[in-house]
Protein backbone atom coordinates (compact mmCIF):
# COMPACT_ATOMS: atom_id res chain seq x y z
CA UNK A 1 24.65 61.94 198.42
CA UNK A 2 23.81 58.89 196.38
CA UNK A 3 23.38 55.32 197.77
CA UNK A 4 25.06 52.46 196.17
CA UNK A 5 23.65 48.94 196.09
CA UNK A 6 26.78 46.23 196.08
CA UNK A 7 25.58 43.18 194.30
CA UNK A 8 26.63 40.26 196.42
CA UNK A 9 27.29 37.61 194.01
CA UNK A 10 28.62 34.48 195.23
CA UNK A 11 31.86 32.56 193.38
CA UNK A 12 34.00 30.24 193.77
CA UNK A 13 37.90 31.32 194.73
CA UNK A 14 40.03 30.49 191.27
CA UNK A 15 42.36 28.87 193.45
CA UNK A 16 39.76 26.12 193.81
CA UNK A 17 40.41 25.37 190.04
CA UNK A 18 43.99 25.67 190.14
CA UNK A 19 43.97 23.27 193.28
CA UNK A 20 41.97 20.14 191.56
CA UNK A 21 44.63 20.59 187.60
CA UNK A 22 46.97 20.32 190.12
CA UNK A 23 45.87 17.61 192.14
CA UNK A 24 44.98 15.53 188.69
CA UNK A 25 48.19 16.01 187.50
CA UNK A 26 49.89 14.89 190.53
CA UNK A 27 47.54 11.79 191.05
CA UNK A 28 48.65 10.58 187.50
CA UNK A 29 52.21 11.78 186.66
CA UNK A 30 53.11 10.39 190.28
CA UNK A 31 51.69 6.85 190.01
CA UNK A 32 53.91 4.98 192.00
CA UNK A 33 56.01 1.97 190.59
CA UNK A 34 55.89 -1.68 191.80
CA UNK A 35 58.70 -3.86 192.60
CA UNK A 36 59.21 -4.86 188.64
CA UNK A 37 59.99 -1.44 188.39
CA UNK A 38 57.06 -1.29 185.87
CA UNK A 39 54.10 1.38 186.45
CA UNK A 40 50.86 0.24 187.89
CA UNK A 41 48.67 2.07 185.58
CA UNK A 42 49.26 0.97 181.75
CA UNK A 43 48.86 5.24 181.07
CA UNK A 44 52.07 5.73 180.38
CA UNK A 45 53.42 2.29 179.72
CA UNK A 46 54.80 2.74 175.94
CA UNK A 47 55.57 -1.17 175.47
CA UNK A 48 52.28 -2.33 175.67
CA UNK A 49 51.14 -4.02 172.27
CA UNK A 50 49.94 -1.54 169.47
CA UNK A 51 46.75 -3.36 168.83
CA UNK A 52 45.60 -2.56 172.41
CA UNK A 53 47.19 0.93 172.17
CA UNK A 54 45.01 1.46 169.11
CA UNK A 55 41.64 0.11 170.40
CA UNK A 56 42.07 2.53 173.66
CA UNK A 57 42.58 5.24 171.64
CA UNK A 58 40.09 5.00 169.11
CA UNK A 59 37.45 3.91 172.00
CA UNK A 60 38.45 6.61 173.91
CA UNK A 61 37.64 9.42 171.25
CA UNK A 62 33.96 7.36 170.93
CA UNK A 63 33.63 7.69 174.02
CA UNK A 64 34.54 11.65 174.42
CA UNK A 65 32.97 12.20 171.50
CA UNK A 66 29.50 11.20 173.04
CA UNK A 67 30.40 12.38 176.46
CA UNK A 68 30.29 15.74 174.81
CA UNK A 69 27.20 14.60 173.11
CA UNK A 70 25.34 14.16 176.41
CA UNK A 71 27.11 17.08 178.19
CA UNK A 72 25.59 19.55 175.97
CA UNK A 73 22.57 18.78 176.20
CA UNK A 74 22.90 18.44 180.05
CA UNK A 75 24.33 21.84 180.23
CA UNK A 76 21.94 23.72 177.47
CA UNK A 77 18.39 21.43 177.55
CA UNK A 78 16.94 23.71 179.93
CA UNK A 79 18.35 26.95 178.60
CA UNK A 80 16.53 25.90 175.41
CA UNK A 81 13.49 25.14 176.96
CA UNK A 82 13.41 28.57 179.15
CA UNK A 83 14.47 30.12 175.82
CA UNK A 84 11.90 28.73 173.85
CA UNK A 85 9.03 29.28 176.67
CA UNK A 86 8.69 26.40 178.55
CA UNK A 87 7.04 26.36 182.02
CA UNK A 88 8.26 24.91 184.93
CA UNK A 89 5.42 22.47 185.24
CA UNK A 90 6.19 21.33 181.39
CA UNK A 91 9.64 20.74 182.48
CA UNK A 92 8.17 18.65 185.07
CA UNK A 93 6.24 16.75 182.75
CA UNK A 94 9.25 16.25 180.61
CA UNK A 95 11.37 15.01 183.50
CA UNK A 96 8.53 12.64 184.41
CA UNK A 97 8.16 11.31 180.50
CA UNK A 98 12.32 10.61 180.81
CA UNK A 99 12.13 8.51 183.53
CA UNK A 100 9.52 6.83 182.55
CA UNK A 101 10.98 5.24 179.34
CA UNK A 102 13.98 4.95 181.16
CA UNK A 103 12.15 2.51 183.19
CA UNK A 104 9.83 1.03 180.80
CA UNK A 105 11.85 1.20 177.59
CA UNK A 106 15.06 1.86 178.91
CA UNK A 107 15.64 -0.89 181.25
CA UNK A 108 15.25 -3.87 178.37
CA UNK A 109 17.83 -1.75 176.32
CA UNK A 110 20.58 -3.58 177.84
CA UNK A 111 19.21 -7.42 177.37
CA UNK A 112 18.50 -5.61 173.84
CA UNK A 113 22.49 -4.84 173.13
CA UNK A 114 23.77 -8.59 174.77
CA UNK A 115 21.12 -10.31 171.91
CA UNK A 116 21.76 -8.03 168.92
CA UNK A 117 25.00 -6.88 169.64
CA UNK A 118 26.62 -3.67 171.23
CA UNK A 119 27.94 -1.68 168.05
CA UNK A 120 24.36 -1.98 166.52
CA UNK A 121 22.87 -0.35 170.20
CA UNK A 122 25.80 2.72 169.81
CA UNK A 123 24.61 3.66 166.47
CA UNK A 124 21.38 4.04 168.07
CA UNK A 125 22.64 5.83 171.09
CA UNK A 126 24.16 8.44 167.90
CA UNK A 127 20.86 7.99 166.11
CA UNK A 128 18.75 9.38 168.81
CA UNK A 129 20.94 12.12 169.29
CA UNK A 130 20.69 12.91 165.35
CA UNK A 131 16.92 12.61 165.43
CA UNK A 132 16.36 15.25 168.10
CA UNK A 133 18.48 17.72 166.42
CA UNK A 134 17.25 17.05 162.69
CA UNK A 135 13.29 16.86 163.77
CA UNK A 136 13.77 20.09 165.84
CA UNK A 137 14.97 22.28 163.16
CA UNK A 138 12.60 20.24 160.41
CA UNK A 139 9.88 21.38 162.44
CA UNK A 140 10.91 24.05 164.39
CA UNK A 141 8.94 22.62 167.38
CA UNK A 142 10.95 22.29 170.06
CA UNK A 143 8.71 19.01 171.08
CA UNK A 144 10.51 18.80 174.63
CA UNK A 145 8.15 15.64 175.22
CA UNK A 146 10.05 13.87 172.72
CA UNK A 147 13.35 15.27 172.98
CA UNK A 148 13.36 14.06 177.02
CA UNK A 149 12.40 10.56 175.87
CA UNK A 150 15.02 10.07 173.08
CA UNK A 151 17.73 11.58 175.53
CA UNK A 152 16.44 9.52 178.07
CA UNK A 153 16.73 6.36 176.45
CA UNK A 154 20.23 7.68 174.93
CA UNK A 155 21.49 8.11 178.32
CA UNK A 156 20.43 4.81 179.79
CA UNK A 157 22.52 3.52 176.46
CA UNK A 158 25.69 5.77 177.42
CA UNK A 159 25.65 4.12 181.05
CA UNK A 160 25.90 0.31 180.16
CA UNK A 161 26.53 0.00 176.47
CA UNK A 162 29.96 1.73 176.10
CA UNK A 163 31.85 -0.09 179.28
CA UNK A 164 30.34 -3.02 178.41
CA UNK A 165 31.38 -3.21 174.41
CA UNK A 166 34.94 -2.34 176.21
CA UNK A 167 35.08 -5.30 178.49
CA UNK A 168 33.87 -7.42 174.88
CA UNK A 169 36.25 -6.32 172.86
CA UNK A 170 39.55 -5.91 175.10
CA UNK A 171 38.76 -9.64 176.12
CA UNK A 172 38.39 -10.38 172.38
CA UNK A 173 42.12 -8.94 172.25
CA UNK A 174 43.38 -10.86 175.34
CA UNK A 175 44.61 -8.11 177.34
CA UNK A 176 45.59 -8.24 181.08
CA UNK A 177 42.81 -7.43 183.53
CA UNK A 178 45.04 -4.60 185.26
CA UNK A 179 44.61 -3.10 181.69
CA UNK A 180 41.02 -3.04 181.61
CA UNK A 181 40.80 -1.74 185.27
CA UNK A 182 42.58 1.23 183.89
CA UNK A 183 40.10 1.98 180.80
CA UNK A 184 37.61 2.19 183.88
CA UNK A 185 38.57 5.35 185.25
CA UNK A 186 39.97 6.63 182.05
CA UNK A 187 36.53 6.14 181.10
CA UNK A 188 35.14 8.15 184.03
CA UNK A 189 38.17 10.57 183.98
CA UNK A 190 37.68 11.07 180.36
CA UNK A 191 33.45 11.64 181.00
CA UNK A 192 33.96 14.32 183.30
CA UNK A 193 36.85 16.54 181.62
CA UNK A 194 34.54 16.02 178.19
CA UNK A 195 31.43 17.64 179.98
CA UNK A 196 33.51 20.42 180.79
CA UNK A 197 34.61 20.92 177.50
CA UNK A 198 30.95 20.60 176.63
CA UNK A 199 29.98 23.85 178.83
CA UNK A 200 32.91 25.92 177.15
CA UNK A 201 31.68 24.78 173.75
CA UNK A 202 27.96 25.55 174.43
CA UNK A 203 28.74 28.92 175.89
CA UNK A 204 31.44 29.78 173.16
CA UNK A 205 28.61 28.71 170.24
CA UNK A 206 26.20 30.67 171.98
CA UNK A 207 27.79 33.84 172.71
CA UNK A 208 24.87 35.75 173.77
CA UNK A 209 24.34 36.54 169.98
CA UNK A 210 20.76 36.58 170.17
CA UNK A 211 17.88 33.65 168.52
CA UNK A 212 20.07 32.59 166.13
CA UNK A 213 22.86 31.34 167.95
CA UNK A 214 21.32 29.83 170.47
CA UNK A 215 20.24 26.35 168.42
CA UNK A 216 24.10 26.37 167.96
CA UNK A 217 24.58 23.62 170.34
CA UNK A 218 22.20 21.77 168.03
CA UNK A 219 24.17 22.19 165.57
CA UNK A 220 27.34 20.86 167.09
CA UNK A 221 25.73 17.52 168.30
CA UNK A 222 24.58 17.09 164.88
CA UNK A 223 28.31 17.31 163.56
CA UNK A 224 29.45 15.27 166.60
CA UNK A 225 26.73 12.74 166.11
CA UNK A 226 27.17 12.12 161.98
CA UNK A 227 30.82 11.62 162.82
CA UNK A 228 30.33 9.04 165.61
CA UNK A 229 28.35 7.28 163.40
CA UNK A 230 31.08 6.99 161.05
CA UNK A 231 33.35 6.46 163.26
CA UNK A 232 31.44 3.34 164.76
CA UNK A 233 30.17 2.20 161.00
CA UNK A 234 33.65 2.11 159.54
CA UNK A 235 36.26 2.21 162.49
CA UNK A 236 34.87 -0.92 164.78
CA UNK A 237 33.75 -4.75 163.90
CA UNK A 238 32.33 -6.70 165.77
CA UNK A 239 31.07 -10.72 165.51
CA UNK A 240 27.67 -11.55 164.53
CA UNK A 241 25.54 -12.20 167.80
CA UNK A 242 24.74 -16.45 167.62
CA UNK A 243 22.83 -15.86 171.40
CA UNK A 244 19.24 -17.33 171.11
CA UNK A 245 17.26 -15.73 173.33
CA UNK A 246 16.35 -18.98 175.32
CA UNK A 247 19.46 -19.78 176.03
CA UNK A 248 20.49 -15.87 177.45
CA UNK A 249 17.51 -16.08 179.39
CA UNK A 250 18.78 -19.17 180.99
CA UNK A 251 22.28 -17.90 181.62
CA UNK A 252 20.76 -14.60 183.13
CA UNK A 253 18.92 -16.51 185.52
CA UNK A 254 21.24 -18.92 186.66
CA UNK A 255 24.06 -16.07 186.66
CA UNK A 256 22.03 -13.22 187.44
CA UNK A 257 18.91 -13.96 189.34
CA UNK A 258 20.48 -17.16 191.69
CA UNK A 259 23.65 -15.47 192.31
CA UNK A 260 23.37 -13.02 195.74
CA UNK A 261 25.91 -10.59 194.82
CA UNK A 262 24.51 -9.54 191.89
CA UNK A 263 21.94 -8.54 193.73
CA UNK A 264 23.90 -6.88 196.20
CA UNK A 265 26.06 -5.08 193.27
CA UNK A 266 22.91 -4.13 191.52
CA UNK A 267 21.12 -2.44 194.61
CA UNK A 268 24.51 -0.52 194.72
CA UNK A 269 24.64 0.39 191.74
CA UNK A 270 21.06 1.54 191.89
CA UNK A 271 21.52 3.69 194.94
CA UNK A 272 24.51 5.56 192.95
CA UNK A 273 22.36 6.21 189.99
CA UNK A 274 19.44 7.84 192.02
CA UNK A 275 22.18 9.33 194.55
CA UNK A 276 23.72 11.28 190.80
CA UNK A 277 20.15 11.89 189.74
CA UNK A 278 19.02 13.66 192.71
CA UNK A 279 22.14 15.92 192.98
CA UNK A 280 22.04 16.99 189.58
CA UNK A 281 17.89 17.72 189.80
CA UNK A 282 18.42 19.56 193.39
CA UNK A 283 21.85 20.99 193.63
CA UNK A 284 21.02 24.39 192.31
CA UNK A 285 18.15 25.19 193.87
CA UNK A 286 19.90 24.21 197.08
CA UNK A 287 23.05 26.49 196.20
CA UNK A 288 20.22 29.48 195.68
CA UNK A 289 18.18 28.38 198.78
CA UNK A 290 19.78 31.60 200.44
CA UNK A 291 18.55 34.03 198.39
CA UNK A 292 22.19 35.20 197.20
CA UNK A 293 22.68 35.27 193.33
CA UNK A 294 25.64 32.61 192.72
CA UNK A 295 27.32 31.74 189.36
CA UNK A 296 26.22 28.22 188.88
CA UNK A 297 28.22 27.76 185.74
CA UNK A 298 31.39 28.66 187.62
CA UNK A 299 30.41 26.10 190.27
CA UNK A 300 29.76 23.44 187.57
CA UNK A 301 33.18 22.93 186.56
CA UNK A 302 34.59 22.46 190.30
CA UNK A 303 32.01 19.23 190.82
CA UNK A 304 33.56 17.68 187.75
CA UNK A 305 37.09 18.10 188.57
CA UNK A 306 36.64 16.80 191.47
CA UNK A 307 35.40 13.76 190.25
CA UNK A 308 38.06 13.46 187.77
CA UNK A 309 40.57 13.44 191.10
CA UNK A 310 38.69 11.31 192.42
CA UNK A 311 39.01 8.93 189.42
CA UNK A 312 42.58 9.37 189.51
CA UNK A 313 43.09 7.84 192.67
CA UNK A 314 41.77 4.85 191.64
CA UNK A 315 45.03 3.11 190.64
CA UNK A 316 46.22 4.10 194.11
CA UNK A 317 43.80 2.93 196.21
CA UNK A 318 43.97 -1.28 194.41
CA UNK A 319 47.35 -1.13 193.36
CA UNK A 320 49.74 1.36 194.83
CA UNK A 321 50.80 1.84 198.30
CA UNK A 322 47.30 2.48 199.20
CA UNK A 323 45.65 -0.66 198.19
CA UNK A 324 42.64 -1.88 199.44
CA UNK A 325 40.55 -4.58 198.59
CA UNK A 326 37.48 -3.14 196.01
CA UNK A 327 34.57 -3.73 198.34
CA UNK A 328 36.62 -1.91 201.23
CA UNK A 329 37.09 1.03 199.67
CA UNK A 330 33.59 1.01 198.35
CA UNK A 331 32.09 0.48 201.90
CA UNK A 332 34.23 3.81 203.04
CA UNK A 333 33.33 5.38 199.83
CA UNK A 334 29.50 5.31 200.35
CA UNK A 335 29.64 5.92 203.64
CA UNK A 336 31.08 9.55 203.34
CA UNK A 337 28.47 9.91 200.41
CA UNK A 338 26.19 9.23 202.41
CA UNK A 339 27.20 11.31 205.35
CA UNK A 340 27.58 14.36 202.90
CA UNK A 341 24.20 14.24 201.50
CA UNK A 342 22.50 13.70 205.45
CA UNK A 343 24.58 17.16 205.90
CA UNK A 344 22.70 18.74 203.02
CA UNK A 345 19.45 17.24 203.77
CA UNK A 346 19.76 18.75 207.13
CA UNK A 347 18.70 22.22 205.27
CA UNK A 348 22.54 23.61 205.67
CA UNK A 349 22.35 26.91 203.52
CA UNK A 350 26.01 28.04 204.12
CA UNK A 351 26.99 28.46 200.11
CA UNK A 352 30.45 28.03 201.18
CA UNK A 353 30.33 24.63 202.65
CA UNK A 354 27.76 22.87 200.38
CA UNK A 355 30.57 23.53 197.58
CA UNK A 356 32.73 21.71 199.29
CA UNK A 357 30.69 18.70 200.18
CA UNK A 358 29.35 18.28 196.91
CA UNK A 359 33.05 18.74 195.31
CA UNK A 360 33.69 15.33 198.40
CA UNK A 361 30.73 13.87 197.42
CA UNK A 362 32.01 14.14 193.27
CA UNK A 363 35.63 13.04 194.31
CA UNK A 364 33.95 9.61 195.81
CA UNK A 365 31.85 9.31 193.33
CA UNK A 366 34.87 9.31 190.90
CA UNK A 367 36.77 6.49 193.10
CA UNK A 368 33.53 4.92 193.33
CA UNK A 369 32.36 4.18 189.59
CA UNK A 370 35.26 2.43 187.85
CA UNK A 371 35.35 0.54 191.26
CA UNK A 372 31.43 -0.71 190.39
CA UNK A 373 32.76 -1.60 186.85
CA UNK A 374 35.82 -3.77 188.33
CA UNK A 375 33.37 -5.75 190.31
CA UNK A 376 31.13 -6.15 187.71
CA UNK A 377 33.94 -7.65 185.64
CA UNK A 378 34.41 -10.18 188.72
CA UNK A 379 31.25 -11.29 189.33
CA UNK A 380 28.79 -10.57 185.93
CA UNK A 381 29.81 -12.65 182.84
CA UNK A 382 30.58 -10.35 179.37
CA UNK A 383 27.42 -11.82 177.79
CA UNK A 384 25.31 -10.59 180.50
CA UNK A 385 27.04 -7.60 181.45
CA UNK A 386 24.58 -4.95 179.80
CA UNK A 387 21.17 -6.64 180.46
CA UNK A 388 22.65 -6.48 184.25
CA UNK A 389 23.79 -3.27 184.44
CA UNK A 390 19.95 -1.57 182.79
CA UNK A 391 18.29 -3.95 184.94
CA UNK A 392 20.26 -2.57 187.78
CA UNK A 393 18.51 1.15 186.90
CA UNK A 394 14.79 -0.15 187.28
CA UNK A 395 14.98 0.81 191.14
CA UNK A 396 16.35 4.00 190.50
CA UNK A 397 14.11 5.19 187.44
CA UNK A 398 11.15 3.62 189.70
CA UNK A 399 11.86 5.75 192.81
CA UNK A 400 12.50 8.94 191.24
CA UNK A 401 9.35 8.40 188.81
CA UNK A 402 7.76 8.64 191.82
CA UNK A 403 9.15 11.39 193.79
CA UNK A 404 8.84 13.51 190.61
CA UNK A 405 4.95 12.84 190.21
CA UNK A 406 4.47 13.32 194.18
CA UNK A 407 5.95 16.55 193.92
CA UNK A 408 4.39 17.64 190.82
CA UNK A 409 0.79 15.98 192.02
CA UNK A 410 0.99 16.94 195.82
CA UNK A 411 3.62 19.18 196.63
CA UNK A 412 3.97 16.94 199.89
CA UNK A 413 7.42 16.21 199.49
CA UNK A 414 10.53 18.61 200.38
CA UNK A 415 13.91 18.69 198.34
CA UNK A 416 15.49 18.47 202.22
CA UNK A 417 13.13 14.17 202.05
CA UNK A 418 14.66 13.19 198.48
CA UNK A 419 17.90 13.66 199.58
CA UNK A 420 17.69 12.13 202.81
CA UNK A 421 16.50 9.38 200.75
CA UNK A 422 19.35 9.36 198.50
CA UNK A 423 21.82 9.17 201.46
CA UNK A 424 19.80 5.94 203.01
CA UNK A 425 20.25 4.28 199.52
CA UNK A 426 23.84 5.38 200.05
CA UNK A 427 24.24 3.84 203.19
CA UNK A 428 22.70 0.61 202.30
CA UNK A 429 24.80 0.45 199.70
CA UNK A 430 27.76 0.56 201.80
CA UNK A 431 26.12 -1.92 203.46
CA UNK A 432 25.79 -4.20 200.59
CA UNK A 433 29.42 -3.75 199.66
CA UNK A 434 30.22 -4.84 203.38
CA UNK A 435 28.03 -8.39 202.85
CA UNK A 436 29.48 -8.40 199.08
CA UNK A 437 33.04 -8.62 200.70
CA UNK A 438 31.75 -11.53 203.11
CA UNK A 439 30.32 -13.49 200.18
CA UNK A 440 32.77 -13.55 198.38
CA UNK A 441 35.66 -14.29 199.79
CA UNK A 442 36.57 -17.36 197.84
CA UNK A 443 38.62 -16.47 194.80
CA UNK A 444 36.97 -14.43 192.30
CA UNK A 445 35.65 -16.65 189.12
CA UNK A 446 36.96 -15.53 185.84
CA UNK A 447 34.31 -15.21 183.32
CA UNK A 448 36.87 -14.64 180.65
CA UNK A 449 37.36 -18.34 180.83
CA UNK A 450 33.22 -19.41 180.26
């Protein structure tokens, strides 16, 4: 009589998926209506003038278009480098070369698009992209060294430049505040459903076809980035920067440096970067710690959608029924972060229950980051926004810099210490939003009006 071996293969239940489209749907076709019987979210408000309708749109496509952009790489960077015979300990040295022009190089970016100007710094965000594609099939060296470094740097561009060439140009327009607060988590609504797209797109190009289609992905950032570039060249103007550099570096400090809730925003904002960092580096190997083969790309999908619900509740929670001053919801927002990571640093290997903490710890984090950008717009003035927002990364590049070279060096540090440390920079950052709140509790200044 023969034996047969059952392959225990871990996935998550399809109602999971069907339970977060729901949700989303729900959370945005049920926004509630205020006493002017007019919506609270501008989403579906139809009389809203056409130059603003116009500006979302086309700013919105930008910004999918690139989402995409980053999400494929995301997704497929290490399939290529596995594919194309990579060891771990290059990876390693690739992750360690990212970080470390995020920090050196990366960091100045965002003084860099306040002086020069922020359409100039997003056709270098779609130049970088181009480059890596068009000197990987010119040489046909995969040169991971490089590619981490341009990413790198094209990343730390996608996190301040984009939101922050918003904020310009819907204050150029006029518009109400409550209609930039929505573009915030349409922004981070619109991020995560476009890196889901991304993973269907890579994994329809590649279609297990063999050598040839797997630079496919390549390919399809190259069309996406040639058309961003046209898109930004022809589609968007913007005024000639008249800044002198002596004069922003005044403003930054007297703004920036002398003002104690920037600092308190910034460390915040740091801990969330390095909190997103360290997920994304650790999660698998945490989901695998078991031993039990489990269909990461299935899982994938759930963390963003999750985060897209959680961005959905964002007009709830400071305008609907629900609302809540910003730096309250922030301080309950990093505490259950943190909480959920000090769970998973605990070494808990049930496969089960880490899915669902890291699909809590995604939903926060999608309440949590267009709630960053609406303090940001009440305490950081437009032409300092960006140089405070890459400046506000140096912690986080610095930190992981160094766990990354202490593990690759030593091997003295556990996954089960990095996250611990990830929830403490959680939890201090609840903190901070707690002292934030106490600061300021005189009106917030409008920096519209400088």
């Amino acid at each position: 009589m023969g034996v047969v071996i059952e392959s225990d293969v871990w996935e998550p239940n399809p109602v999971l998926y069907l339970f977060i489209f729901v949700s989303c749907c729900l959370s945005i076709f049920c926004l509630p209506i205020n006493s002017n019987s007019t919506r609270i979210s501008s989403v579906f408000d139809h009389a809203l003038p056409s130059s603003f309708i116009s500006s979302q749109r086309s700013f919105l496509f930008l910004y999918s278009l690139s989402s995409v952009m980053e999400g494929l790489w995301a997704v497929f960077g290490e399939n290529g480098m596995l594919y194309n015979g990579i060891s771990r300990e290059q990876m390693i040295v690739s992750l360690c070369l990212g970080y470390a022009a995020a920090l050196f190089v990366g960091t100045f970016l965002g003084v860099l698009s306040d002086l020069i100007g922020h359409k100039k710094v997003c056709l270098l965000f779609c130049s970088l992209h181009l480059f890596v594609v068009i000197w990987k099939w010119a040489t046909g060296d995969p040169s991971f060294w490089l590619a981490s470094i341009c990413l790198s740097l094209a990343s730390t561009i996608f996190f301040f430049n984009f939101e922050t060439w918003m904020v310009v140009e819907q204050d150029k327009l006029g518009q109400r505040q409550d209609l930039v607060n929505d573009m915030f988590w349409l922004m981070t609504f619109a991020e995560s459903a476009s890196f889901i797209g991304s993973q269907v797109l890579g994994n329809w190009l590649i279609g297990g076809n063999g050598k040839r289609s797997l630079f496919s992905p390549s390919g399809a950032v190259l069309v996406m980035a040639v058309i961003a570039l046209i898109h930004v060249s022809q589609g968007w103007k913007e005024d000639a920067k008249s800044t002198i550099s002596k004069d922003y570096q005044t403003k930054f400090h007297t703004y920036i440096f002398n003002d104690k809730r920037i600092w308190l925003l910034s460390w915040a904002q740091a801990s969330v970067h390095f909190s997103i960092a360290v997920f994304w580096i650790l999660w698998a190997p945490t989901i695998v710690a078991d031993g039990r083969e489990v269909l990461l790309g299935l899982i994938y999908p759930c963390f963003l959608g999750a985060k897209m619900l959680g961005s959905t509740a964002f007009p709830w929670f400071f305008n609907g029924p629900l609302s809540l001053r910003t730096e309250d919801c922030l301080v309950y927002a990093f505490a259950v972060m943190g909480f959920v990571m000090s769970v998973v640093a605990y070494d808990y290997q049930e496969i089960q229950v880490l899915v669902v903490l890291f699909c809590i710890f995604h939903a926060c984090m999608g309440l949590v980051l267009p709630s960053l950008a609406r303090l940001r717009t009440m305490y950081v003035p437009n032409e300092l926004r960006g140089g405070m927002m890459s400046l506000s990364l140096a912690p986080s590049n610095t930190l992981l810099l160094f766990f990354i070279v202490q593990r690759r060096c030593y091997q003295n540090i556990e996954n089960s210490t990095i996250i611990a440390t990830a929830a403490l920079g959680l939890f201090t950052a609840a903190g901070c939003m707690y002292m934030l709140k106490q600061l300021g509790k005189q009106p917030h200044q409008n920096w519209h009006k400088l």
